[in-house]
PDB file of N, CA and C in Angstrom:
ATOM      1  N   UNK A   1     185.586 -51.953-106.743  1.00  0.00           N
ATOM      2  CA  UNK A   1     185.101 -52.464-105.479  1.00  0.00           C
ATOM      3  C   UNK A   1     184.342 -53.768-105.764  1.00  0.00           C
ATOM      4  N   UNK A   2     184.322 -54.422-104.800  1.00  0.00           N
ATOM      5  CA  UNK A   2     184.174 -55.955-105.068  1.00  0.00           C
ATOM      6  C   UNK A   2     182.498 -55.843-104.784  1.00  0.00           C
ATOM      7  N   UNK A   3     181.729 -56.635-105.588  1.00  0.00           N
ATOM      8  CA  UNK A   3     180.159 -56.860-105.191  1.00  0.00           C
ATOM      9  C   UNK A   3     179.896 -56.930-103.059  1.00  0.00           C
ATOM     10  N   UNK A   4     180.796 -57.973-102.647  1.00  0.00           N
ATOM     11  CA  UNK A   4     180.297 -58.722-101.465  1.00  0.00           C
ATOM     12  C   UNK A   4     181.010 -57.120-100.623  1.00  0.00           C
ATOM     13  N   UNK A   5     181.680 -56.503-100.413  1.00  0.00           N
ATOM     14  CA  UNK A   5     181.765 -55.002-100.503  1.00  0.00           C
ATOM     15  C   UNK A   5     180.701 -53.765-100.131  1.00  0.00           C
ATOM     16  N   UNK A   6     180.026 -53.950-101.462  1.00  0.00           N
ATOM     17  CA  UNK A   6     179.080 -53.043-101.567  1.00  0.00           C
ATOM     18  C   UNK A   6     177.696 -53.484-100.704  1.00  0.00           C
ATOM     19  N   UNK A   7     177.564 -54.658-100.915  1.00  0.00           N
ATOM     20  CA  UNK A   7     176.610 -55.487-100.094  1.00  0.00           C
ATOM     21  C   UNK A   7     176.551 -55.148 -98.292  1.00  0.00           C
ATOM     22  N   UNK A   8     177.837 -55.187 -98.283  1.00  0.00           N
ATOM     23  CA  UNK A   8     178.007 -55.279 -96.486  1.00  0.00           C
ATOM     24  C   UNK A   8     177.840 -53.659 -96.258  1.00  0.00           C
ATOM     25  N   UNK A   9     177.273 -52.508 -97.369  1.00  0.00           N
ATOM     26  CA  UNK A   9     177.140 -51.456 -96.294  1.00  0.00           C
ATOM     27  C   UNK A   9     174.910 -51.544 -96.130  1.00  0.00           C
ATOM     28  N   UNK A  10     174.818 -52.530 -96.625  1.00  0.00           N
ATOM     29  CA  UNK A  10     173.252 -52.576 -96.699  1.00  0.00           C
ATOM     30  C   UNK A  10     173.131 -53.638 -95.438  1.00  0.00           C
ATOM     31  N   UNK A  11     172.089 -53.650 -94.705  1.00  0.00           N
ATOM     32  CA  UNK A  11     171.531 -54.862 -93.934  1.00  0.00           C
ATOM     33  C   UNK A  11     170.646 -55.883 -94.933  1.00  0.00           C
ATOM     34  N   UNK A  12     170.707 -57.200 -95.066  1.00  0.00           N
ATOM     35  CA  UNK A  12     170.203 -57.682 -96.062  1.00  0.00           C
ATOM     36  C   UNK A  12     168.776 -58.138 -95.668  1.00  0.00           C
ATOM     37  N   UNK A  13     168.385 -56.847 -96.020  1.00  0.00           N
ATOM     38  CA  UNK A  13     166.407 -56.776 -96.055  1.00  0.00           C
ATOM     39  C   UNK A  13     166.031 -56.436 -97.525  1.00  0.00           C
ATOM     40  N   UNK A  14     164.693 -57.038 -97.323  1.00  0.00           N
ATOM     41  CA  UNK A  14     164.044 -57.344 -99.474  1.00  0.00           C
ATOM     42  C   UNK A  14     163.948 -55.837 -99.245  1.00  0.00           C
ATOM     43  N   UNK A  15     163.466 -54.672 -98.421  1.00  0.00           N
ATOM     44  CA  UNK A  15     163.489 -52.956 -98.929  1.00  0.00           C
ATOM     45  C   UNK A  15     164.283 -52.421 -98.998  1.00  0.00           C
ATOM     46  N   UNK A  16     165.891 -53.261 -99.231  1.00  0.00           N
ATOM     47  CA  UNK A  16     166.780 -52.415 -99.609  1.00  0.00           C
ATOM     48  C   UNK A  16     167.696 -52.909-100.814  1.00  0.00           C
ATOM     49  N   UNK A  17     166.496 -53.832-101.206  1.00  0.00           N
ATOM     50  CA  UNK A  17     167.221 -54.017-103.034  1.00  0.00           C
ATOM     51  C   UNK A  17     167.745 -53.298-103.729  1.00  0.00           C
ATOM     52  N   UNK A  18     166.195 -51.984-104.119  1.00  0.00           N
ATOM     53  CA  UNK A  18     167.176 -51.302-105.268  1.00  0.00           C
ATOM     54  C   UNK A  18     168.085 -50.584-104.669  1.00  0.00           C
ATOM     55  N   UNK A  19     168.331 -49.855-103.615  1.00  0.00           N
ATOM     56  CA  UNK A  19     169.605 -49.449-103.230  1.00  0.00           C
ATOM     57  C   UNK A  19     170.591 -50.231-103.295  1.00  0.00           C
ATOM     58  N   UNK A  20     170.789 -51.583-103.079  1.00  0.00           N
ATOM     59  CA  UNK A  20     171.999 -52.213-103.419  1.00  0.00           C
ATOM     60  C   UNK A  20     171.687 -52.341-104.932  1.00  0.00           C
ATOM     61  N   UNK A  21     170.768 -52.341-105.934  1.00  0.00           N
ATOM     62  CA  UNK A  21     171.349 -52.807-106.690  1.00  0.00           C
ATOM     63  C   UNK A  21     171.314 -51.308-107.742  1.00  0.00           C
ATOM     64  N   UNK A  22     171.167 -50.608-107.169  1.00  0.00           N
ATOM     65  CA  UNK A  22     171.995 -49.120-107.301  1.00  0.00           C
ATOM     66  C   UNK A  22     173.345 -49.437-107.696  1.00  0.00           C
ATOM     67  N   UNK A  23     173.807 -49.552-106.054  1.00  0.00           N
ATOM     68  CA  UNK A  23     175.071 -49.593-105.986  1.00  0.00           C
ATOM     69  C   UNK A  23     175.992 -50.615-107.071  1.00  0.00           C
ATOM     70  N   UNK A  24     175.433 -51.756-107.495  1.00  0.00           N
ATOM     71  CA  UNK A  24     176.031 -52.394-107.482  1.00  0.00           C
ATOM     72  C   UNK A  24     176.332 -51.911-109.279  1.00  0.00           C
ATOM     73  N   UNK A  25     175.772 -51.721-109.880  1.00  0.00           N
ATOM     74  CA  UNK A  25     175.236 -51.143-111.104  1.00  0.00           C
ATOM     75  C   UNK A  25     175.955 -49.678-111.315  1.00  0.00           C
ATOM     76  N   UNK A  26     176.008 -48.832-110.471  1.00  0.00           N
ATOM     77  CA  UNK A  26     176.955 -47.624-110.316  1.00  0.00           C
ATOM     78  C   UNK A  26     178.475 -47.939-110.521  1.00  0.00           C
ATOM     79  N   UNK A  27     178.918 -49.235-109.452  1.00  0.00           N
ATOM     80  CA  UNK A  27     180.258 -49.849-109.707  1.00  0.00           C
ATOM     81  C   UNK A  27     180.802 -50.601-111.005  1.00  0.00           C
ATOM     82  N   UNK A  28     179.618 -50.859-111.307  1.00  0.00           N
ATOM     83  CA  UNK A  28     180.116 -51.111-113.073  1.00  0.00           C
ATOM     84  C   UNK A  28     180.083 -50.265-113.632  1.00  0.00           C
ATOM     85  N   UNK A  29     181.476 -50.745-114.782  1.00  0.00           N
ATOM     86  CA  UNK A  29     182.159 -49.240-115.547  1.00  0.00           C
ATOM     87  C   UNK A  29     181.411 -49.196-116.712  1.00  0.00           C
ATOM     88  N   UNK A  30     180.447 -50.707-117.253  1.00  0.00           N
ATOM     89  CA  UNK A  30     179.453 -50.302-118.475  1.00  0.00           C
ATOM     90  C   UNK A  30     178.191 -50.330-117.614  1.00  0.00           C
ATOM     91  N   UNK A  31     178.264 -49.642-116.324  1.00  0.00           N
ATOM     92  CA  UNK A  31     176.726 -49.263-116.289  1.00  0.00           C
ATOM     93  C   UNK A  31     175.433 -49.809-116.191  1.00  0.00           C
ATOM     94  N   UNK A  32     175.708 -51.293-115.781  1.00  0.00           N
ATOM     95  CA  UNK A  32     175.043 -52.319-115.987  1.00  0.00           C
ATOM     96  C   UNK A  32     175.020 -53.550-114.906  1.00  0.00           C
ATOM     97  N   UNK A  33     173.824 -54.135-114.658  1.00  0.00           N
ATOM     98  CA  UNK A  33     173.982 -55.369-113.638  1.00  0.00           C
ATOM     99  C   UNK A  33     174.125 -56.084-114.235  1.00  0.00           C
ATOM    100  N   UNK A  34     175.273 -57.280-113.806  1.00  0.00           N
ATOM    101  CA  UNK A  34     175.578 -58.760-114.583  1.00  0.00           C
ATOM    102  C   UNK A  34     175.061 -59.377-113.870  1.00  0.00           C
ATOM    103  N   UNK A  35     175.309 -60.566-114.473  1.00  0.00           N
ATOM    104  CA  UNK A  35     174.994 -62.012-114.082  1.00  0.00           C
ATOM    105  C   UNK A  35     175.139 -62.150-112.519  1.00  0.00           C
ATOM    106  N   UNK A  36     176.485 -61.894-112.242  1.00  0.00           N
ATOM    107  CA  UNK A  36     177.562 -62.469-111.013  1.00  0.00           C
ATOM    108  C   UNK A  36     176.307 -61.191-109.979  1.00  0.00           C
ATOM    109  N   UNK A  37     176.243 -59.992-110.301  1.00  0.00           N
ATOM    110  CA  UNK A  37     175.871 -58.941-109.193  1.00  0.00           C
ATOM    111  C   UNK A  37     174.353 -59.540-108.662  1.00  0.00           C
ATOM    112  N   UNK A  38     173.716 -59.836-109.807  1.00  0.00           N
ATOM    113  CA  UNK A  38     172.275 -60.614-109.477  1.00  0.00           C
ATOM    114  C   UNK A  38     172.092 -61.314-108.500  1.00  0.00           C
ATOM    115  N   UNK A  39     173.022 -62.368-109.010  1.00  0.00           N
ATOM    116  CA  UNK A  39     173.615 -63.532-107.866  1.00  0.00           C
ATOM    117  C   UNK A  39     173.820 -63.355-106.541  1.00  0.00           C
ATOM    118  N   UNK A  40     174.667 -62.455-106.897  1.00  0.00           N
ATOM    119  CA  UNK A  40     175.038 -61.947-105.276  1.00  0.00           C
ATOM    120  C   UNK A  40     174.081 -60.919-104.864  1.00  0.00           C
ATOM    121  N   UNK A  41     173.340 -60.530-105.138  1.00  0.00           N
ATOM    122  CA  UNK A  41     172.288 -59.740-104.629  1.00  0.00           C
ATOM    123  C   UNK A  41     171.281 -60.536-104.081  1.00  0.00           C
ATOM    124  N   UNK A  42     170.888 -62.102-104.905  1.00  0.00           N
ATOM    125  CA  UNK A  42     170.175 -62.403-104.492  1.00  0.00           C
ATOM    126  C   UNK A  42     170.725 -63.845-103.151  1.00  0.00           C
ATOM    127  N   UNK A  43     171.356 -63.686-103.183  1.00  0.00           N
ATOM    128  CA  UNK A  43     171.705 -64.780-101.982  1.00  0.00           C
ATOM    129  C   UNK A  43     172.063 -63.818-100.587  1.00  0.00           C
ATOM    130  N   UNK A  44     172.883 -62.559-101.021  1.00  0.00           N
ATOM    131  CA  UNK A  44     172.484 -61.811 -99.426  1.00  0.00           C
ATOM    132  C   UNK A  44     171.600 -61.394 -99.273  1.00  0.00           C
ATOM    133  N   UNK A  45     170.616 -61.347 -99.975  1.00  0.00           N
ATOM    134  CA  UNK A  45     168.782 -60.995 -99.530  1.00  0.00           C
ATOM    135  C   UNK A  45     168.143 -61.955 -99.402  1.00  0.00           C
ATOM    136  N   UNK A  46     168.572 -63.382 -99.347  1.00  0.00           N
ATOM    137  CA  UNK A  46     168.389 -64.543 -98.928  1.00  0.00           C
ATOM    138  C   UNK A  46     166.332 -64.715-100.234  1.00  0.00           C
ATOM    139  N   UNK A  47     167.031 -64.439-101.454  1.00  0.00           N
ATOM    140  CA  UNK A  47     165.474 -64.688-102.034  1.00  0.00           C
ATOM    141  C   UNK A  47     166.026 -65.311-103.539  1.00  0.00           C
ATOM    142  N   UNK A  48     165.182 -65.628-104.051  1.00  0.00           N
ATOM    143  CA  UNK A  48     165.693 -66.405-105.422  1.00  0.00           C
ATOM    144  C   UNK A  48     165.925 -65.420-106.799  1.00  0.00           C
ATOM    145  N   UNK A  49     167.073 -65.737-107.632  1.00  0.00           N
ATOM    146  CA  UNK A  49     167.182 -64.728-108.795  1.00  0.00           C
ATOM    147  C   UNK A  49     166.619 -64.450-109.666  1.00  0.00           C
ATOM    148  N   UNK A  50     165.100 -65.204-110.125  1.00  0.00           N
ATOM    149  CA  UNK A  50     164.041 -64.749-110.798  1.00  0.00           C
ATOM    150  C   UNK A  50     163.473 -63.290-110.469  1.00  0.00           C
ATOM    151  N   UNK A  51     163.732 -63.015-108.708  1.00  0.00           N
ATOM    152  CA  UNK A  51     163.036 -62.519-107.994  1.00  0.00           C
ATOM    153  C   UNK A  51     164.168 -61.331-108.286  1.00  0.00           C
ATOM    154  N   UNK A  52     165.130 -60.596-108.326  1.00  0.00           N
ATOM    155  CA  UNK A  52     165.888 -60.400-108.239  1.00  0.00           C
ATOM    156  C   UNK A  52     166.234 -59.729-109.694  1.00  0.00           C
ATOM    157  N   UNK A  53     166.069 -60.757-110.498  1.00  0.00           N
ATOM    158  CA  UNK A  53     166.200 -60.507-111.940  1.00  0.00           C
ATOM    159  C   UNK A  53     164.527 -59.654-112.351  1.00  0.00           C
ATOM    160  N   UNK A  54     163.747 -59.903-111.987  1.00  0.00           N
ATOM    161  CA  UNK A  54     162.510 -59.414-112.373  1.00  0.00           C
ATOM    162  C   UNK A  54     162.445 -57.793-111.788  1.00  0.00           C
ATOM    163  N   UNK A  55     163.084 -57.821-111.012  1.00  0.00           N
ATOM    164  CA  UNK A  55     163.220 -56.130-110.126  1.00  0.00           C
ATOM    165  C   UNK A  55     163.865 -55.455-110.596  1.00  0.00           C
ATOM    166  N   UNK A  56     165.306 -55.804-110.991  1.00  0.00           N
ATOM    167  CA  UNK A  56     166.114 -55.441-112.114  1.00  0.00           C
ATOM    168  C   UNK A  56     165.372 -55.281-113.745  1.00  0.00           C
ATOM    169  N   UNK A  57     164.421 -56.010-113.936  1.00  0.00           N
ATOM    170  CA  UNK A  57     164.449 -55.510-115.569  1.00  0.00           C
ATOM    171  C   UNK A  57     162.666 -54.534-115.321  1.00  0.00           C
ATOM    172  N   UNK A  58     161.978 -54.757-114.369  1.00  0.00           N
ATOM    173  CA  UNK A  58     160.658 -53.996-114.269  1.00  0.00           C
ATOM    174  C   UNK A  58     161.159 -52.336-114.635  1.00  0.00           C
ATOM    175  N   UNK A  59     162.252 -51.842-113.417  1.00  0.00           N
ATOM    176  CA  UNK A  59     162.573 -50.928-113.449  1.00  0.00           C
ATOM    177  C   UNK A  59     163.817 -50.360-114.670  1.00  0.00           C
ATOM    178  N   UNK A  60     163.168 -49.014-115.391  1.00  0.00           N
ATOM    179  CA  UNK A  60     163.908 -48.598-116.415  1.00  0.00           C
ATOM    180  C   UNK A  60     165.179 -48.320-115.693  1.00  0.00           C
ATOM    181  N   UNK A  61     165.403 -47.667-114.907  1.00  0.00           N
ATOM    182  CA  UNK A  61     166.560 -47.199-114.200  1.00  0.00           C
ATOM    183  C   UNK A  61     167.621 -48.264-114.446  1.00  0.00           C
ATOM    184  N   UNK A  62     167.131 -49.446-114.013  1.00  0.00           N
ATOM    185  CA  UNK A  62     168.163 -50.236-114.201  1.00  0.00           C
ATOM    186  C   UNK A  62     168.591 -51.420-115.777  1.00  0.00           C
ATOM    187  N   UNK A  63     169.697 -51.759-116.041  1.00  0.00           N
ATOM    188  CA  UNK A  63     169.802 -52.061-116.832  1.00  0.00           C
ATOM    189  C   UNK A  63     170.724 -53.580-117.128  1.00  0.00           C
ATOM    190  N   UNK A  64     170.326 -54.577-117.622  1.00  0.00           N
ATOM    191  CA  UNK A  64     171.437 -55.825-117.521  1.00  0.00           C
ATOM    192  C   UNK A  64     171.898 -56.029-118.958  1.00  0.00           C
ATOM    193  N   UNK A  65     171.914 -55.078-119.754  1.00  0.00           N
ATOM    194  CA  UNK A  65     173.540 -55.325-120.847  1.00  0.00           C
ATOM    195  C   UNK A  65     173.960 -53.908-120.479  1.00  0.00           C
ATOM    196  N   UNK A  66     174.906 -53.964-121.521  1.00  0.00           N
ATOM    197  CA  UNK A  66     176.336 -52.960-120.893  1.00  0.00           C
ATOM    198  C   UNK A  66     175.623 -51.488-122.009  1.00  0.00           C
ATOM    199  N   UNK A  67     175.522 -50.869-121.045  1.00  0.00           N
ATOM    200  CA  UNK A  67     175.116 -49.257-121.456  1.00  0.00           C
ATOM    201  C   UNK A  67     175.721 -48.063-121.942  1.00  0.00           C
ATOM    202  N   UNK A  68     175.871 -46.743-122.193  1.00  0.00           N
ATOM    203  CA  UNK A  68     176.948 -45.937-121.828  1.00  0.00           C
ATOM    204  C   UNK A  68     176.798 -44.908-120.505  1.00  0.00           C
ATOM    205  N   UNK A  69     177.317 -44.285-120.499  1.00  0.00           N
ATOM    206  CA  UNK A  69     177.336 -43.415-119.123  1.00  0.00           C
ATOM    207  C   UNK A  69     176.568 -42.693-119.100  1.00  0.00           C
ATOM    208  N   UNK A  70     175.952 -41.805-120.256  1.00  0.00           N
ATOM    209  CA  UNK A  70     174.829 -41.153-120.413  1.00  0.00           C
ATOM    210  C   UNK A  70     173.945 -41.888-120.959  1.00  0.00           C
ATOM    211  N   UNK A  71     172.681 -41.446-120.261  1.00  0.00           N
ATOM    212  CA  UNK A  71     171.605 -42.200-120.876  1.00  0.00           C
ATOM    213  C   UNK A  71     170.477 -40.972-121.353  1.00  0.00           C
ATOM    214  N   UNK A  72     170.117 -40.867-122.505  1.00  0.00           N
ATOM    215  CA  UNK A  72     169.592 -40.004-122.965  1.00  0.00           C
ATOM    216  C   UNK A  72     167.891 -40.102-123.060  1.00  0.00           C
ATOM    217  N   UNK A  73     166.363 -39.997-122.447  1.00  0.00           N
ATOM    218  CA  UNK A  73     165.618 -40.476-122.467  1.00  0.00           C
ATOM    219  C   UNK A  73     164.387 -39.458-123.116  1.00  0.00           C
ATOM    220  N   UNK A  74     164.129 -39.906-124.645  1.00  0.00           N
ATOM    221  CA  UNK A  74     163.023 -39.082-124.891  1.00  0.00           C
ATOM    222  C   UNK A  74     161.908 -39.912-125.318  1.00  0.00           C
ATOM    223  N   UNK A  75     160.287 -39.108-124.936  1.00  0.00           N
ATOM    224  CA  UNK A  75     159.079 -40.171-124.840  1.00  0.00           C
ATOM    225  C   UNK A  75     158.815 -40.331-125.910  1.00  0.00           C
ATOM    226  N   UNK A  76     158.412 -41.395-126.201  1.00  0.00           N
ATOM    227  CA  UNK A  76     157.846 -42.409-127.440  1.00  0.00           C
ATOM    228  C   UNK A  76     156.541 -42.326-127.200  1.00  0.00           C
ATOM    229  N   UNK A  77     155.637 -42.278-126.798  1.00  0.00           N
ATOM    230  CA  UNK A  77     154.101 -42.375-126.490  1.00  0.00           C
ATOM    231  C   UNK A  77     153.428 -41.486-127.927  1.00  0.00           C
ATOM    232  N   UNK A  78     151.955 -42.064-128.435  1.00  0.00           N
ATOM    233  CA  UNK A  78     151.293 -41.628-129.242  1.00  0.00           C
ATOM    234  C   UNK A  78     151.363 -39.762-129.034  1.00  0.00           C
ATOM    235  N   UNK A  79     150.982 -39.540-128.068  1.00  0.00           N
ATOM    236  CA  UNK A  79     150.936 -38.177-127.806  1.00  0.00           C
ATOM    237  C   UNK A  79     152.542 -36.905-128.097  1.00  0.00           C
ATOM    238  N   UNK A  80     153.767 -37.844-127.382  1.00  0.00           N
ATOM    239  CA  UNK A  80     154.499 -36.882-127.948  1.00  0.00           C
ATOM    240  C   UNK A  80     155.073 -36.933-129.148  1.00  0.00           C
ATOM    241  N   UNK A  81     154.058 -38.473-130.087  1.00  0.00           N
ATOM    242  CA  UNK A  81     154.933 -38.573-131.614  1.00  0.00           C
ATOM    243  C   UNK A  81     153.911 -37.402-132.403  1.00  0.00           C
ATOM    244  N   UNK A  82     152.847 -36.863-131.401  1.00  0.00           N
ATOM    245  CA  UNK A  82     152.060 -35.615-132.087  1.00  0.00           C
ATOM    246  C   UNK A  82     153.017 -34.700-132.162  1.00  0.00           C
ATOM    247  N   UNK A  83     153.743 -34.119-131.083  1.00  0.00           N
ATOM    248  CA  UNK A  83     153.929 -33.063-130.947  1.00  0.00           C
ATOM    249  C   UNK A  83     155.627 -32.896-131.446  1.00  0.00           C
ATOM    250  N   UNK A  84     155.670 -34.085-131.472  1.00  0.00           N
ATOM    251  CA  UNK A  84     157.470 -34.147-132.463  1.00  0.00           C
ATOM    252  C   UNK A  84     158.543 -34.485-131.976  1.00  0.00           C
ATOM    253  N   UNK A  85     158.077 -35.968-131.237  1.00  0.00           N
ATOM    254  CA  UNK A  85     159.058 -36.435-130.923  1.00  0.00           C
ATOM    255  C   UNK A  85     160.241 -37.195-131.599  1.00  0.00           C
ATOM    256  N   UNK A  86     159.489 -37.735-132.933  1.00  0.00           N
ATOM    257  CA  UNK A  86     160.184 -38.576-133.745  1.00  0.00           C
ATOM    258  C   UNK A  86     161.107 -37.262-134.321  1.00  0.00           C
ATOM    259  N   UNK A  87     161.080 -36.359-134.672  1.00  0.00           N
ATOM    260  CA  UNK A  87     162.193 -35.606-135.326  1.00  0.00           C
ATOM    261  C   UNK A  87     163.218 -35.196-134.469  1.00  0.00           C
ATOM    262  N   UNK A  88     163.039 -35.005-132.891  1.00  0.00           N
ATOM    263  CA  UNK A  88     163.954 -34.925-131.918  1.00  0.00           C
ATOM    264  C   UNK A  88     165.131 -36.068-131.696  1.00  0.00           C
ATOM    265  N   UNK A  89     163.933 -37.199-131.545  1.00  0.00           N
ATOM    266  CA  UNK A  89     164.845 -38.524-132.138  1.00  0.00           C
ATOM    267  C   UNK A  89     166.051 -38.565-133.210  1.00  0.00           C
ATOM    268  N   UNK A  90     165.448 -37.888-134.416  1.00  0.00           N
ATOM    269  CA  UNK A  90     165.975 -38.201-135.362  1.00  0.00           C
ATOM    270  C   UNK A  90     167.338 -37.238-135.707  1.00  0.00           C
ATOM    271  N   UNK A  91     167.300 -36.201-134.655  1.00  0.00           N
ATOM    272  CA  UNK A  91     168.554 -35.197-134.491  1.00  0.00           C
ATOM    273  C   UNK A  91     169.259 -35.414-133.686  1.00  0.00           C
ATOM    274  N   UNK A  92     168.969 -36.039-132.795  1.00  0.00           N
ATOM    275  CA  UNK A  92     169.784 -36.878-131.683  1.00  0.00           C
ATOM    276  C   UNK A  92     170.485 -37.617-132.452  1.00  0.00           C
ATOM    277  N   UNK A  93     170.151 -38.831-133.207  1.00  0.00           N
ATOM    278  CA  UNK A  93     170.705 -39.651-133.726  1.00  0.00           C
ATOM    279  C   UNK A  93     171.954 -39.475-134.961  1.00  0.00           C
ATOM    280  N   UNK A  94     171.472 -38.164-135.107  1.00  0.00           N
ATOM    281  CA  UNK A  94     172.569 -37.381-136.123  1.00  0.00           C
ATOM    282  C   UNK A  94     173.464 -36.818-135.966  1.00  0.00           C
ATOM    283  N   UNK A  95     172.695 -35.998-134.518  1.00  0.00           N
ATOM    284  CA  UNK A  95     174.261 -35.351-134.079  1.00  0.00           C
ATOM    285  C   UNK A  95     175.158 -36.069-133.349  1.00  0.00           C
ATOM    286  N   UNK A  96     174.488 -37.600-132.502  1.00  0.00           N
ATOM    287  CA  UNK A  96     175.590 -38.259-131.626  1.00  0.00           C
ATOM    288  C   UNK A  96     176.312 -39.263-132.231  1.00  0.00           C
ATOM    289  N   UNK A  97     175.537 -39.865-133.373  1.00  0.00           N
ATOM    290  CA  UNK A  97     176.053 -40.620-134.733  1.00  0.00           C
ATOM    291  C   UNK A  97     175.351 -41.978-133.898  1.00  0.00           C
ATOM    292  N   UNK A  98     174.749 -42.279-133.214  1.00  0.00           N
ATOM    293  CA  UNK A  98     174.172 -43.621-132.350  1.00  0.00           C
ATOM    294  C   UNK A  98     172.714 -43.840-132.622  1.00  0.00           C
ATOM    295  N   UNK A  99     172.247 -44.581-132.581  1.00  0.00           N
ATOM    296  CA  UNK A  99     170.969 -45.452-133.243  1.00  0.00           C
ATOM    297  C   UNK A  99     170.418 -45.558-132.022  1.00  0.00           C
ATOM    298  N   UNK A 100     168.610 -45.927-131.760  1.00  0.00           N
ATOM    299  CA  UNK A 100     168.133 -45.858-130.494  1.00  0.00           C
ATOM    300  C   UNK A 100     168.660 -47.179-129.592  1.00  0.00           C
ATOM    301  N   UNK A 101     168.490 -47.073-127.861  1.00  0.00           N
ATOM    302  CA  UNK A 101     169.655 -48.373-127.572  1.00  0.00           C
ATOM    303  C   UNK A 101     170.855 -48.599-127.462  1.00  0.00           C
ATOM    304  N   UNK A 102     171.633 -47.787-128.916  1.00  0.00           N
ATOM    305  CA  UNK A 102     172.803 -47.840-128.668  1.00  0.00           C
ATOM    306  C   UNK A 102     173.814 -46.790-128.121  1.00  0.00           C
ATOM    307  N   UNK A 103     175.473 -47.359-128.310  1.00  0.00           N
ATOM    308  CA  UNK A 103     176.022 -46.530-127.195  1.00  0.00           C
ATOM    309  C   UNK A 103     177.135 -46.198-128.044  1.00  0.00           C
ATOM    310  N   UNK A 104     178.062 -44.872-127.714  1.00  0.00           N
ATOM    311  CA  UNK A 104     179.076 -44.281-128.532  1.00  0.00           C
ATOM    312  C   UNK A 104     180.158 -44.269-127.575  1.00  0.00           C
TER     313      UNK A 104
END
């Protein structure tokens, strides 16, 4: 489905960004907002792509390089490297054969 598509089922108001850029990010097959979707996100919300691009990378949810389909998320924080997070990490990484970041 084409970006300008997905766009026309939103009214182009700034509170319905991340829903379009949900969408637009769902329609990619690596899972990811490009360049071109930015763009076009940010000219039918009539606002500039700094603006646009900064909303996109604040939020983890979303992502602008190419991802895989699962996204696997375990906490890094001082507290759960108490309780053992780094070895969870480190079985993940063994059994899926993928490094943190990356994709299989």
């Amino acid at each position: 489905m084409e970006a300008s598509e997905i766009l026309k089922k939103y009214s182009p108001e700034h509170e319905n960004m991340l829903a379009i850029l949900h969408a637009l990010q769902e329609n990619n097959p690596y899972n990811y907002l490009d360049e071109n979707d930015l763009k076009a996100a940010a000219k039918y919300l009539k606002t500039n792509l700094s603006h646009v691009y900064g909303v996109a990378t604040y939020y983890t949810m979303f992502s602008i390089k190419p991802r895989g389909r699962y996204i696997i998320r375990v906490c890094n924080s001082p507290v759960c490297h108490m309780v053992g997070s780094i070895s969870i990490i480190d079985e993940l990484k063994s059994i899926l054969a993928v490094d943190i970041d990356n994709t299989n």
